[in-house]
PDB file of N, CA and C in Angstrom:
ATOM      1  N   UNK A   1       0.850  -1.163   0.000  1.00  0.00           N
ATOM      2  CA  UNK A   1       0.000   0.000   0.000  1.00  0.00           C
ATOM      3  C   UNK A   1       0.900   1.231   0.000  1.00  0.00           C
ATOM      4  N   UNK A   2       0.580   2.106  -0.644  1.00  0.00           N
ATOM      5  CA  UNK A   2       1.654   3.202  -0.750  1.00  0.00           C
ATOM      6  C   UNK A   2       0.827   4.408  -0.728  1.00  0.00           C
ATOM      7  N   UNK A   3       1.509   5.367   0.163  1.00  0.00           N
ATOM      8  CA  UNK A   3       1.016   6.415   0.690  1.00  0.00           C
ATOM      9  C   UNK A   3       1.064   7.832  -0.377  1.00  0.00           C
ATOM     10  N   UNK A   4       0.215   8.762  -0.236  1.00  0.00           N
ATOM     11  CA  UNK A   4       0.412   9.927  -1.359  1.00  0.00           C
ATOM     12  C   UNK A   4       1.186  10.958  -0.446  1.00  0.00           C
ATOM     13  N   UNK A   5       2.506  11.191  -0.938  1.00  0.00           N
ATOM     14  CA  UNK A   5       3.017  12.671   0.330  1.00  0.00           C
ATOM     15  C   UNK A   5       3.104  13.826  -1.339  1.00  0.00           C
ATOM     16  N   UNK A   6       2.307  13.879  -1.685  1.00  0.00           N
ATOM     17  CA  UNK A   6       2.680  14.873  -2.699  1.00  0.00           C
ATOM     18  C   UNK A   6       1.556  16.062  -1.749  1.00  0.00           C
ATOM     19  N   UNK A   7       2.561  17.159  -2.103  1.00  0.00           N
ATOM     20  CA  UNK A   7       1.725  18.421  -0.840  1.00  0.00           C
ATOM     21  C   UNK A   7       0.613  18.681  -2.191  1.00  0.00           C
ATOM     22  N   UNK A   8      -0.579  18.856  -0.747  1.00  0.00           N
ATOM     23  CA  UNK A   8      -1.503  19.644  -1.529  1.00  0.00           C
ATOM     24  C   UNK A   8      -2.308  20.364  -1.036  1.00  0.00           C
ATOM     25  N   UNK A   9      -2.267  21.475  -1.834  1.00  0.00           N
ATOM     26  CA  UNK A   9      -2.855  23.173  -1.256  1.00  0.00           C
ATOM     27  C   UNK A   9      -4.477  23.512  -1.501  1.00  0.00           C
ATOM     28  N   UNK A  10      -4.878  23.887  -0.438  1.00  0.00           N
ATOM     29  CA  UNK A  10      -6.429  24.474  -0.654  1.00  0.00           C
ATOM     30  C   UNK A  10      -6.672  25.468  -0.448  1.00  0.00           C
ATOM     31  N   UNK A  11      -7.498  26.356  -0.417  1.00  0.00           N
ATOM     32  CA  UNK A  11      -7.698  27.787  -0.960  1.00  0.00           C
ATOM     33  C   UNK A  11      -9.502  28.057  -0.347  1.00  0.00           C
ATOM     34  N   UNK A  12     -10.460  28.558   0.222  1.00  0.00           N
ATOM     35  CA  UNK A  12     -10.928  29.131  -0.140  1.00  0.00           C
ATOM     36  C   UNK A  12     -11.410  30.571  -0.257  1.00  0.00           C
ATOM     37  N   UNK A  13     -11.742  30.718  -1.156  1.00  0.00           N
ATOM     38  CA  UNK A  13     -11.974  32.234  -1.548  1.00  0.00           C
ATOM     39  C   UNK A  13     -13.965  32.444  -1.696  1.00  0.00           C
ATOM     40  N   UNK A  14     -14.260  32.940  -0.323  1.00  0.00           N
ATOM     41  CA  UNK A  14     -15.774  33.805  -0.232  1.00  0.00           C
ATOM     42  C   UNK A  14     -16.064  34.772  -0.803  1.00  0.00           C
ATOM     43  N   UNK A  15     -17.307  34.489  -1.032  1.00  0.00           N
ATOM     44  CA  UNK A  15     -18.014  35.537  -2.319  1.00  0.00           C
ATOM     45  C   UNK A  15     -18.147  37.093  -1.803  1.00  0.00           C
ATOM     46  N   UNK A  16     -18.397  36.969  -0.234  1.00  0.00           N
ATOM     47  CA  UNK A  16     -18.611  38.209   0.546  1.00  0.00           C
ATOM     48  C   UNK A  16     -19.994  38.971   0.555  1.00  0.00           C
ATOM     49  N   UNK A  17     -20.619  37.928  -0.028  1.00  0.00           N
ATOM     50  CA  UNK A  17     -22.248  38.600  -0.582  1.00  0.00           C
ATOM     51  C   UNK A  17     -23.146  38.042   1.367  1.00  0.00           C
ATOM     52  N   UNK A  18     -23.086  37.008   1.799  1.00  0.00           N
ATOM     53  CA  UNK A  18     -23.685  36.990   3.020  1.00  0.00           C
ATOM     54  C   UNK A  18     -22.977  37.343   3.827  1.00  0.00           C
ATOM     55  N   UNK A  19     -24.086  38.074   4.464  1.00  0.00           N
ATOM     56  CA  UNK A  19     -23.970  39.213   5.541  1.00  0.00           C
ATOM     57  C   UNK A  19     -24.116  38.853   7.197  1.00  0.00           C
ATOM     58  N   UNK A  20     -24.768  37.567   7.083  1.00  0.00           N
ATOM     59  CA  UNK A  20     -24.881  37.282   8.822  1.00  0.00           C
ATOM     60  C   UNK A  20     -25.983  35.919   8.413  1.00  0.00           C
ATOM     61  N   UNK A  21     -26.142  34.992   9.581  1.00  0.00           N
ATOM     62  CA  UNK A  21     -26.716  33.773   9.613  1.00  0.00           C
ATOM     63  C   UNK A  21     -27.992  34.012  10.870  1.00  0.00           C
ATOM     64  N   UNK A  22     -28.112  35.375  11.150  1.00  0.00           N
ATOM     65  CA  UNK A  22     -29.430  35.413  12.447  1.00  0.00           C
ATOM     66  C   UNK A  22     -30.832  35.156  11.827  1.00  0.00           C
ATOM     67  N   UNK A  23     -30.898  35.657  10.301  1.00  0.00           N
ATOM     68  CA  UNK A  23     -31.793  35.138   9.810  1.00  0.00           C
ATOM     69  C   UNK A  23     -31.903  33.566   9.010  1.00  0.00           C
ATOM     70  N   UNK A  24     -32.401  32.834   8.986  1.00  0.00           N
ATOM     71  CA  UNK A  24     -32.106  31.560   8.177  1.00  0.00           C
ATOM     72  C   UNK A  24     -32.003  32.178   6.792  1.00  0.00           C
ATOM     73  N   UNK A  25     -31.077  31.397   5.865  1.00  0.00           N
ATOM     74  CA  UNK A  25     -30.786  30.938   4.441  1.00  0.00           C
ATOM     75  C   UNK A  25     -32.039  30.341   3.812  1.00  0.00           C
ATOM     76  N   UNK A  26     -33.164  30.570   3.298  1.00  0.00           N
ATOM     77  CA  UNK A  26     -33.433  29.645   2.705  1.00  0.00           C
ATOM     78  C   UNK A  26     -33.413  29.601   1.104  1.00  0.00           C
ATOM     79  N   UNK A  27     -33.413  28.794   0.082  1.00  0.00           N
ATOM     80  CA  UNK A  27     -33.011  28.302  -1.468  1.00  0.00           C
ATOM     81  C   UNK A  27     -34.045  28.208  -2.144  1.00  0.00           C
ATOM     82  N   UNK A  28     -34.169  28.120  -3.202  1.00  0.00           N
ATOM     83  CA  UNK A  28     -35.247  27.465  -4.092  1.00  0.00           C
ATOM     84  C   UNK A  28     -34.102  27.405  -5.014  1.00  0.00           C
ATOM     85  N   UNK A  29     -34.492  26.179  -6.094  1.00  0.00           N
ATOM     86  CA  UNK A  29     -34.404  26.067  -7.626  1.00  0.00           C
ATOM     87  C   UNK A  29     -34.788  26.211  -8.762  1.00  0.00           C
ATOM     88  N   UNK A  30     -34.772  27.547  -9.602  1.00  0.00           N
ATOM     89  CA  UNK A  30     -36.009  28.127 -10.536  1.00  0.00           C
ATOM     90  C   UNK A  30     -34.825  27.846 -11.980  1.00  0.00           C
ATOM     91  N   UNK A  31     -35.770  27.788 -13.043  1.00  0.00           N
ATOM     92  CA  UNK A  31     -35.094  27.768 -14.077  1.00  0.00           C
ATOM     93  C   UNK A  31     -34.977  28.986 -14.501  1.00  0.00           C
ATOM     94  N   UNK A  32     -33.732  29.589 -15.133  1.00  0.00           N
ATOM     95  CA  UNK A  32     -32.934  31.213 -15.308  1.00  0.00           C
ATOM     96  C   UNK A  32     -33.953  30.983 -16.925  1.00  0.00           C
ATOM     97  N   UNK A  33     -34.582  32.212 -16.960  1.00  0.00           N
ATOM     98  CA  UNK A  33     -35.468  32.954 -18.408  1.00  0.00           C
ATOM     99  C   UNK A  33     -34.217  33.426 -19.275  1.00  0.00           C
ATOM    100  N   UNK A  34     -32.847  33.622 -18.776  1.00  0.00           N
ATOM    101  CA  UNK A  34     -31.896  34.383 -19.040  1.00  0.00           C
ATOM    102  C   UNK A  34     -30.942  34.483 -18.299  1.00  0.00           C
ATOM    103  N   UNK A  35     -29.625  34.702 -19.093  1.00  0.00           N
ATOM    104  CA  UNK A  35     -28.280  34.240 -18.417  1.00  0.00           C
ATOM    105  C   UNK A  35     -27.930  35.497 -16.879  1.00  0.00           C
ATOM    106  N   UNK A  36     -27.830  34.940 -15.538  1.00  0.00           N
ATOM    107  CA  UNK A  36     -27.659  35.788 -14.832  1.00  0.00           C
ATOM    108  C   UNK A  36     -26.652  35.367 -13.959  1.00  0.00           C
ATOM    109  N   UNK A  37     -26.136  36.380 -13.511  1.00  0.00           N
ATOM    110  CA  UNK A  37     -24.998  36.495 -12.826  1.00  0.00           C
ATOM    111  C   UNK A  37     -25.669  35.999 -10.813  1.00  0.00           C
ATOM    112  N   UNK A  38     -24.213  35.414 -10.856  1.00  0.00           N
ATOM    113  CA  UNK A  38     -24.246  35.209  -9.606  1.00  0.00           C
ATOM    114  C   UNK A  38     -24.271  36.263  -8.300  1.00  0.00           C
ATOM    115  N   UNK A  39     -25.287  36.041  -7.514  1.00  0.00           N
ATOM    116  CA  UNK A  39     -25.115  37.470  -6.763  1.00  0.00           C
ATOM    117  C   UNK A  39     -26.061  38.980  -7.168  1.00  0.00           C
ATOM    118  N   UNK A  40     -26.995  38.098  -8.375  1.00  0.00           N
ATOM    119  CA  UNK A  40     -27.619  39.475  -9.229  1.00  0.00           C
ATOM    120  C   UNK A  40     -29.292  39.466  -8.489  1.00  0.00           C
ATOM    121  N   UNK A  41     -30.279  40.109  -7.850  1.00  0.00           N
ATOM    122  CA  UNK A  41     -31.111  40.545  -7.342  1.00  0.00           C
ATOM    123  C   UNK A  41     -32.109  39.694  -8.979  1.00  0.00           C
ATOM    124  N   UNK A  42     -33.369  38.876  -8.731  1.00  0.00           N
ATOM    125  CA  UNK A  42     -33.822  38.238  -9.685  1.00  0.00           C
ATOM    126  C   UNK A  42     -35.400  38.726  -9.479  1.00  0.00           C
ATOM    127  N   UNK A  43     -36.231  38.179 -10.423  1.00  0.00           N
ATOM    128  CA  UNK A  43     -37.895  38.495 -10.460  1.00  0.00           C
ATOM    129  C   UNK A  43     -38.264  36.999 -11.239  1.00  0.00           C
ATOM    130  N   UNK A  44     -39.407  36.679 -10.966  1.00  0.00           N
ATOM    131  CA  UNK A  44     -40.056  35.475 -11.357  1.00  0.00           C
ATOM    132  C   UNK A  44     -41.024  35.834 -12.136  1.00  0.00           C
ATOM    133  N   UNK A  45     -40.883  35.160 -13.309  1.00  0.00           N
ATOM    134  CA  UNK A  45     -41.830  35.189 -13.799  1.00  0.00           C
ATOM    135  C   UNK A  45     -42.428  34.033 -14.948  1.00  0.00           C
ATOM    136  N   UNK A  46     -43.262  33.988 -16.149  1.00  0.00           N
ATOM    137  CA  UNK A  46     -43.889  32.628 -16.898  1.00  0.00           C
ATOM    138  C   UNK A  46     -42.851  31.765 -17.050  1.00  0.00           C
ATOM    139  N   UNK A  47     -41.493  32.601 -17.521  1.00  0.00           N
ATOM    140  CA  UNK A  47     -41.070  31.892 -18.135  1.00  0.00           C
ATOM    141  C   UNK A  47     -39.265  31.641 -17.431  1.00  0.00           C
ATOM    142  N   UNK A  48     -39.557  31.857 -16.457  1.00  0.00           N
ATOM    143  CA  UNK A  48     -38.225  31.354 -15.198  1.00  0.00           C
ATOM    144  C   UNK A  48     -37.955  32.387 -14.641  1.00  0.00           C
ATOM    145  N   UNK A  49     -36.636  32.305 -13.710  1.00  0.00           N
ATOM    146  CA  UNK A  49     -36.028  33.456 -13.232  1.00  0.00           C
ATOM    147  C   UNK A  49     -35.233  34.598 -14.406  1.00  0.00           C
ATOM    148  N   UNK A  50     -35.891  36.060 -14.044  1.00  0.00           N
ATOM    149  CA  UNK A  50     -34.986  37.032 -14.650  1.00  0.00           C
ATOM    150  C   UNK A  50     -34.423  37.870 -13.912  1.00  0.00           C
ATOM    151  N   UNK A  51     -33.735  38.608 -14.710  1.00  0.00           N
ATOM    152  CA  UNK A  51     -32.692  40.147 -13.720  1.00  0.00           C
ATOM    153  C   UNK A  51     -34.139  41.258 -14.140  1.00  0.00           C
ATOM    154  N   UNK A  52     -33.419  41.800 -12.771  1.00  0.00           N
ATOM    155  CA  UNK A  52     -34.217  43.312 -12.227  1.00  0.00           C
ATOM    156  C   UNK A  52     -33.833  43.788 -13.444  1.00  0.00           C
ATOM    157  N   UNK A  53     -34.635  44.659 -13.975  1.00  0.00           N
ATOM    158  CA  UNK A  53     -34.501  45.665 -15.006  1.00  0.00           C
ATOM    159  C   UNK A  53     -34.974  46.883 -14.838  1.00  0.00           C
ATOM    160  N   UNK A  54     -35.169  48.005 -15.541  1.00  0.00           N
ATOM    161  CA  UNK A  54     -35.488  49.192 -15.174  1.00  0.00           C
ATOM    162  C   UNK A  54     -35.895  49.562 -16.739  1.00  0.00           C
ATOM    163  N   UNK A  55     -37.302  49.737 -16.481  1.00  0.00           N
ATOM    164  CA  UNK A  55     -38.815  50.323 -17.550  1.00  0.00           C
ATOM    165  C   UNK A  55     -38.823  51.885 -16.900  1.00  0.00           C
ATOM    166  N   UNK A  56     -38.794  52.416 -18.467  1.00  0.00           N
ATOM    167  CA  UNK A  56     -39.145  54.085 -18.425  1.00  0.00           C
ATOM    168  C   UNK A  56     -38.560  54.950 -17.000  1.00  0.00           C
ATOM    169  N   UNK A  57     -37.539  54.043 -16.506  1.00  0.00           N
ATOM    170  CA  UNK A  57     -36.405  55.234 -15.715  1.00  0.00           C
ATOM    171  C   UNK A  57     -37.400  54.424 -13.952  1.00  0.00           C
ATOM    172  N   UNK A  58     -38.305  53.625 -14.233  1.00  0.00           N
ATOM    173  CA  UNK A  58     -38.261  53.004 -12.950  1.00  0.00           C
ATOM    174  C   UNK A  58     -37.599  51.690 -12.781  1.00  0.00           C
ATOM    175  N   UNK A  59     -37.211  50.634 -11.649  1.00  0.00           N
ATOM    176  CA  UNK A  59     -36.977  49.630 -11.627  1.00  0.00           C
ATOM    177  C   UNK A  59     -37.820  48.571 -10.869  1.00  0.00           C
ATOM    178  N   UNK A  60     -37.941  47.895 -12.005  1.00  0.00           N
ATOM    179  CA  UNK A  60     -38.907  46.796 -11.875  1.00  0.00           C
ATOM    180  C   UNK A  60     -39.214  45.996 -10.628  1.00  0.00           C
ATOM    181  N   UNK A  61     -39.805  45.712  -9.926  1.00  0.00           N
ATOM    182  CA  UNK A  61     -39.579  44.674  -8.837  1.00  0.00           C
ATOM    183  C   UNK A  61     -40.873  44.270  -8.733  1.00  0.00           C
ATOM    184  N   UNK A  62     -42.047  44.164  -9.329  1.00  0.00           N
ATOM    185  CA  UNK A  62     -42.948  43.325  -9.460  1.00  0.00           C
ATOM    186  C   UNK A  62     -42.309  41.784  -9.659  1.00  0.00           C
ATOM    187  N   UNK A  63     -42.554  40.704  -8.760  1.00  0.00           N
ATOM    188  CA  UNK A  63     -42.446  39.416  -8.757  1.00  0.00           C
ATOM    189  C   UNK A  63     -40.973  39.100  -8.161  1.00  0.00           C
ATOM    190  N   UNK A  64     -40.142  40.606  -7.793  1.00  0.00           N
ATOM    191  CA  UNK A  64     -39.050  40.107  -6.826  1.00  0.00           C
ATOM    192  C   UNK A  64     -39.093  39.195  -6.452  1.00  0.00           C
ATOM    193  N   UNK A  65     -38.231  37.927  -6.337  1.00  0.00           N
ATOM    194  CA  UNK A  65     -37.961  36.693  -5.877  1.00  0.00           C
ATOM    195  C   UNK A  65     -37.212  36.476  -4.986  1.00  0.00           C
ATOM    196  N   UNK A  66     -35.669  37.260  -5.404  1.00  0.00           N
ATOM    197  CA  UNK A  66     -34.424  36.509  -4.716  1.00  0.00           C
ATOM    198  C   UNK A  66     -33.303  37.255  -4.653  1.00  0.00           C
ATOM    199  N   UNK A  67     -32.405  36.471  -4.809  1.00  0.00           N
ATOM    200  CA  UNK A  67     -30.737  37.085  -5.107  1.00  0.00           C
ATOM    201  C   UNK A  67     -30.335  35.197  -5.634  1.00  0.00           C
ATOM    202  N   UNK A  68     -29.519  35.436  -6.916  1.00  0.00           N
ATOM    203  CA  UNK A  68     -29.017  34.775  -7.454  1.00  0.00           C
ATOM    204  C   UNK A  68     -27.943  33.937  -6.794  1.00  0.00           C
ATOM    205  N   UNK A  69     -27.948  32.719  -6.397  1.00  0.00           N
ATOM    206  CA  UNK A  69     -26.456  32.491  -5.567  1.00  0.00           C
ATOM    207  C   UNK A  69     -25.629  31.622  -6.877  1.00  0.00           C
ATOM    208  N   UNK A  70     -25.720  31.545  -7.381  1.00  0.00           N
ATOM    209  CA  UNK A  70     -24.930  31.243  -8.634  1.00  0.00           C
ATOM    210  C   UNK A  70     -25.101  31.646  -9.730  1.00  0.00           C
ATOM    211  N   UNK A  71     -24.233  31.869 -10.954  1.00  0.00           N
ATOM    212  CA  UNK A  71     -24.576  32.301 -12.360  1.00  0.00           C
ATOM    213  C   UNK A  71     -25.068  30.982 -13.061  1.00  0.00           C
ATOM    214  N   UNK A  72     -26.111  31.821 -13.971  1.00  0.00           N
ATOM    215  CA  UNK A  72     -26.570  30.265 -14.840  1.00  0.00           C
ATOM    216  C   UNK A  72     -26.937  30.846 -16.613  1.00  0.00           C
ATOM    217  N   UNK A  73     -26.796  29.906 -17.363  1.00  0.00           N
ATOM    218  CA  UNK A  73     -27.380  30.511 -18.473  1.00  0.00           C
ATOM    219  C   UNK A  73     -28.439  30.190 -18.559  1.00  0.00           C
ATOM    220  N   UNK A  74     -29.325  30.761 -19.536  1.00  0.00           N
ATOM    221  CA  UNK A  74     -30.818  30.946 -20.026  1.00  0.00           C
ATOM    222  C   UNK A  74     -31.317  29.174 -20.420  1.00  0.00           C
ATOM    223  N   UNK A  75     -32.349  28.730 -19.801  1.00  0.00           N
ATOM    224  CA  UNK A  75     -32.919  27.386 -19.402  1.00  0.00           C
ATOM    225  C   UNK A  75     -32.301  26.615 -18.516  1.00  0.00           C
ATOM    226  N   UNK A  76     -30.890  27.498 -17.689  1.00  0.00           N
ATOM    227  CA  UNK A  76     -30.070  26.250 -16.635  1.00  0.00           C
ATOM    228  C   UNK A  76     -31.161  26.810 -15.445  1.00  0.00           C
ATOM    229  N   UNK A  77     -31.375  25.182 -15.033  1.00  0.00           N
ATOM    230  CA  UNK A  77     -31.230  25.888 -13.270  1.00  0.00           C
ATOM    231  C   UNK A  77     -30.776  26.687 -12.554  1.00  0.00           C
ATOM    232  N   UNK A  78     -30.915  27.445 -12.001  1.00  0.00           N
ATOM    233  CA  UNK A  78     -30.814  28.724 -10.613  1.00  0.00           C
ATOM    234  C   UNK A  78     -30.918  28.329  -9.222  1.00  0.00           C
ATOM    235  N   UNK A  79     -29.734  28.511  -8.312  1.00  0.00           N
ATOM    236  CA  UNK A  79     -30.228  28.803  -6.819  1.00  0.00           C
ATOM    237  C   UNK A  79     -30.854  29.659  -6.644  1.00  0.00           C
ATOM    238  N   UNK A  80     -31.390  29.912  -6.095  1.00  0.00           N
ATOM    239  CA  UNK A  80     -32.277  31.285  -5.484  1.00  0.00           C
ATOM    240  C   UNK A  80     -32.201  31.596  -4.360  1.00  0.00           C
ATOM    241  N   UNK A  81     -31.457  32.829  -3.680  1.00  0.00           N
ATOM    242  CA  UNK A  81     -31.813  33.117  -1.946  1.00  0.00           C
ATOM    243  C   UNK A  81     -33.159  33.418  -1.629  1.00  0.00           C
ATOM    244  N   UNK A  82     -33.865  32.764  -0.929  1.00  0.00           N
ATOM    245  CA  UNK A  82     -35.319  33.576  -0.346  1.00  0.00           C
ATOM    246  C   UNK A  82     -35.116  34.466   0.471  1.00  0.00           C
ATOM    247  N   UNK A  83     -34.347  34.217   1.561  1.00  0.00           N
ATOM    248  CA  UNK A  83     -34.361  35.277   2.707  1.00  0.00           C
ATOM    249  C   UNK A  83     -33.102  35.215   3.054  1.00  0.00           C
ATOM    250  N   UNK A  84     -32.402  35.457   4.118  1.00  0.00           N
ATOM    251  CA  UNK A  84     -31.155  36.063   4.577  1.00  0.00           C
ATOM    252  C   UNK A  84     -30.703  37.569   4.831  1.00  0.00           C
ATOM    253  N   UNK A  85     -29.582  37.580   5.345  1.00  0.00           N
ATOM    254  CA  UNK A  85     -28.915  38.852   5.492  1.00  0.00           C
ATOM    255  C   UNK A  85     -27.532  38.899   4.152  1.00  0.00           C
ATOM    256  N   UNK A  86     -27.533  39.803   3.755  1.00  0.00           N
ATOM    257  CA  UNK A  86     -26.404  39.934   2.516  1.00  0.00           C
ATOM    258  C   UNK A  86     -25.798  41.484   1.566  1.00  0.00           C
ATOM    259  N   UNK A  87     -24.798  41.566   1.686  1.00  0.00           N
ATOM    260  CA  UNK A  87     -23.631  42.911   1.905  1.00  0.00           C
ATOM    261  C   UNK A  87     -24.399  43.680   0.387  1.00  0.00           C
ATOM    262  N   UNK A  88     -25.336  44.690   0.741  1.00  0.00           N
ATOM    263  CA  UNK A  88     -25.457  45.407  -0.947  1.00  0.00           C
ATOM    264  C   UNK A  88     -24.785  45.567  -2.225  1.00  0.00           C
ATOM    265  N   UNK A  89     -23.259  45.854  -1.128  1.00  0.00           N
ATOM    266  CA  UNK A  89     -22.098  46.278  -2.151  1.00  0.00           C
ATOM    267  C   UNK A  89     -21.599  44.740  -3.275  1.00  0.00           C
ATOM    268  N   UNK A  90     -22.216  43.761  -2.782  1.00  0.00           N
ATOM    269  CA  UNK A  90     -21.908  42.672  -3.131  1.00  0.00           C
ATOM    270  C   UNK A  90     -23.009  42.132  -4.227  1.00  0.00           C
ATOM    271  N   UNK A  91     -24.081  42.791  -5.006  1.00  0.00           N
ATOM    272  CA  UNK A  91     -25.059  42.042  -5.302  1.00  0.00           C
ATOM    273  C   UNK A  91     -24.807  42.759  -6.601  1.00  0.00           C
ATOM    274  N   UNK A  92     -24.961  42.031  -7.770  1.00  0.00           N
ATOM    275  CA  UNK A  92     -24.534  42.417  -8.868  1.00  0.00           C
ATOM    276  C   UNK A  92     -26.095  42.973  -9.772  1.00  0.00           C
ATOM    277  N   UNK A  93     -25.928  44.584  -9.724  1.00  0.00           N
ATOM    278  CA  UNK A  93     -27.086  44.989 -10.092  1.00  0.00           C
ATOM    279  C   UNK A  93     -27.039  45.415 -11.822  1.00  0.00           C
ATOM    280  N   UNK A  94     -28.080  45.075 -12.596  1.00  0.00           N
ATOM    281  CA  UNK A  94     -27.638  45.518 -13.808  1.00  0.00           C
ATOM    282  C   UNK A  94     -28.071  46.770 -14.056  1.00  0.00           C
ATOM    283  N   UNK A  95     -27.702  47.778 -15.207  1.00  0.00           N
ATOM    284  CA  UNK A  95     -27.607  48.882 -15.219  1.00  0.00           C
ATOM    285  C   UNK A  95     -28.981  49.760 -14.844  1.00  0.00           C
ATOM    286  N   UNK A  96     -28.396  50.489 -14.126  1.00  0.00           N
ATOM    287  CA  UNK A  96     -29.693  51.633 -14.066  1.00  0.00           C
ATOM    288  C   UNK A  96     -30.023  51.074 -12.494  1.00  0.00           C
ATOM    289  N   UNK A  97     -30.046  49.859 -12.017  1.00  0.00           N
ATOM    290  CA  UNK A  97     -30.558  49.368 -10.982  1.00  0.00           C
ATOM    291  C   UNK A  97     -29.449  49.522  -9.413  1.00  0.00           C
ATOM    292  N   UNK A  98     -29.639  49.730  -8.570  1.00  0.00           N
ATOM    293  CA  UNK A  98     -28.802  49.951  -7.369  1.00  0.00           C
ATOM    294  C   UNK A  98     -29.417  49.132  -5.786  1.00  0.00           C
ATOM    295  N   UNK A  99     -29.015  49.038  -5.302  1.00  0.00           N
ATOM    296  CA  UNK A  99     -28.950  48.089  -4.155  1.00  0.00           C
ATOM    297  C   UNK A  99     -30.523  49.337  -3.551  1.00  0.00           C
ATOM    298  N   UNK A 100     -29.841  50.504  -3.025  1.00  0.00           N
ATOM    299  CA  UNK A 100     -31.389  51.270  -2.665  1.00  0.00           C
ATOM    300  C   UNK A 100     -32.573  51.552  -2.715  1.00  0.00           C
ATOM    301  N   UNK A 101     -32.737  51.233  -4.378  1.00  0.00           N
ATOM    302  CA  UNK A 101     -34.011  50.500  -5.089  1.00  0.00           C
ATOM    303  C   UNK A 101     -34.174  49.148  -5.011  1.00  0.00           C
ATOM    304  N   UNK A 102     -33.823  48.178  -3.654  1.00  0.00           N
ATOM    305  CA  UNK A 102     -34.382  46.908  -3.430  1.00  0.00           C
ATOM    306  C   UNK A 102     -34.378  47.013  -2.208  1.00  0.00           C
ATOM    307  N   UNK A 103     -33.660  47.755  -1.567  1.00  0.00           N
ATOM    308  CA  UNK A 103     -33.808  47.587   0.137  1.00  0.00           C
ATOM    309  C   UNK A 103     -35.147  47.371   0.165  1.00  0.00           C
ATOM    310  N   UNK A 104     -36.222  48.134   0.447  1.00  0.00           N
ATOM    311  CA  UNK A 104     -37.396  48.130   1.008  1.00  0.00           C
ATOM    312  C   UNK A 104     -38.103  46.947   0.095  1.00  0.00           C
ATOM    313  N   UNK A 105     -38.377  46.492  -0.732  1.00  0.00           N
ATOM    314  CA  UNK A 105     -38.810  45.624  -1.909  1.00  0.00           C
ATOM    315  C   UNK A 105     -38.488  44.474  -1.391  1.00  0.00           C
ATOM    316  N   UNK A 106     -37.030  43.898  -0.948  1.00  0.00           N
ATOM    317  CA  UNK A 106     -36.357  42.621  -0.583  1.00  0.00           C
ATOM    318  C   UNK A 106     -36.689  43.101   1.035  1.00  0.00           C
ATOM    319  N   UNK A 107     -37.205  43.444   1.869  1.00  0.00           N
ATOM    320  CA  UNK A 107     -37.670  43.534   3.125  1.00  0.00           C
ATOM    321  C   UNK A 107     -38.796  42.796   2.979  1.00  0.00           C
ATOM    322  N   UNK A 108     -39.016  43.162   2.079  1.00  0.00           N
ATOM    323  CA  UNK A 108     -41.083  42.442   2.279  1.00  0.00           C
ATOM    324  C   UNK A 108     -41.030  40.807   1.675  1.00  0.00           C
ATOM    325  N   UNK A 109     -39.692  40.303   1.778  1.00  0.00           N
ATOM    326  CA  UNK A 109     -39.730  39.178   1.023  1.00  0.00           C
ATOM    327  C   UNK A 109     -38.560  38.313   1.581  1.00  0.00           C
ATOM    328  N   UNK A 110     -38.058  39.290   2.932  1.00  0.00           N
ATOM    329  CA  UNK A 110     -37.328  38.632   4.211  1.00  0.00           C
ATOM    330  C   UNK A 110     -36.357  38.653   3.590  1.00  0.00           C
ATOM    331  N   UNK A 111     -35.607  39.659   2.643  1.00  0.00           N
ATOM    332  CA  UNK A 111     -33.886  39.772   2.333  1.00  0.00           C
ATOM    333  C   UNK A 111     -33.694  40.803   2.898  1.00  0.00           C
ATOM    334  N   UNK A 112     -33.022  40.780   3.738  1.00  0.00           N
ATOM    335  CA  UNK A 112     -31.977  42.635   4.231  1.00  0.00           C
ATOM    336  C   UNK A 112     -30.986  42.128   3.978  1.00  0.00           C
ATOM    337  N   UNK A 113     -30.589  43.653   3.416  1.00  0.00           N
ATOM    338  CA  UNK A 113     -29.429  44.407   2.721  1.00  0.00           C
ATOM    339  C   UNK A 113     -28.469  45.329   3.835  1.00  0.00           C
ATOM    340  N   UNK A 114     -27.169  44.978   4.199  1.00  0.00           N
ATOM    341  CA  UNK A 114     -26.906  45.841   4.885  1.00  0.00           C
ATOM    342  C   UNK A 114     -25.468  46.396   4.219  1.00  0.00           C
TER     343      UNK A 114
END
């Protein structure tokens, strides 16, 4: 029997997006409508999970869902955060959209933003 001494190195590197564990984590699995980034603030809708967008200079949050915990492309599966605590500066918003325009929105749906 022969032993492995070859060194080996591990690493990990946190996303920095959760913010505290006082609230529970909880997940879902939605299929992505469209390719989204990990960490990106999402909305549900017919046809899977999409990114927040912003119509005529407002931003959308009818059917707010989540926060993305992984990137997926368009028909992959999605994690989904339901609730938790998680760092604003950390949530990948697409243009026009900002963490301040979800605070109150992701409150009513048990995500704080701090």
């Amino acid at each position: 029997m022969a032993m492995n001494l070859a060194r080996e190195d591990y690493a990990f590197n946190p996303d920095h997006l959760i913010a505290g564990v006082n609230i529970p984590i909880e997940t879902a699995v939605k299929t992505a409508a469209e390719a989204i980034a990990a960490g990106a603030p999402v909305i549900l809708g017919a046809d899977g999970a999409a990114n927040v967008t912003v119509s005529e200079g407002t931003v959308v949050t009818t059917g707010l869902y989540g926060i993305a915990a992984e990137s997926a492309k368009a028909n992959e599966p999605v994690v989904i955060y339901l609730t938790g605590e998680f760092f604003s500066d950390a949530l990948q918003c697409g243009t026009g959209v900002t963490a301040a325009d979800l605070e109150v929105p992701f409150r009513n749906i048990g995500i704080f933003l701090k």
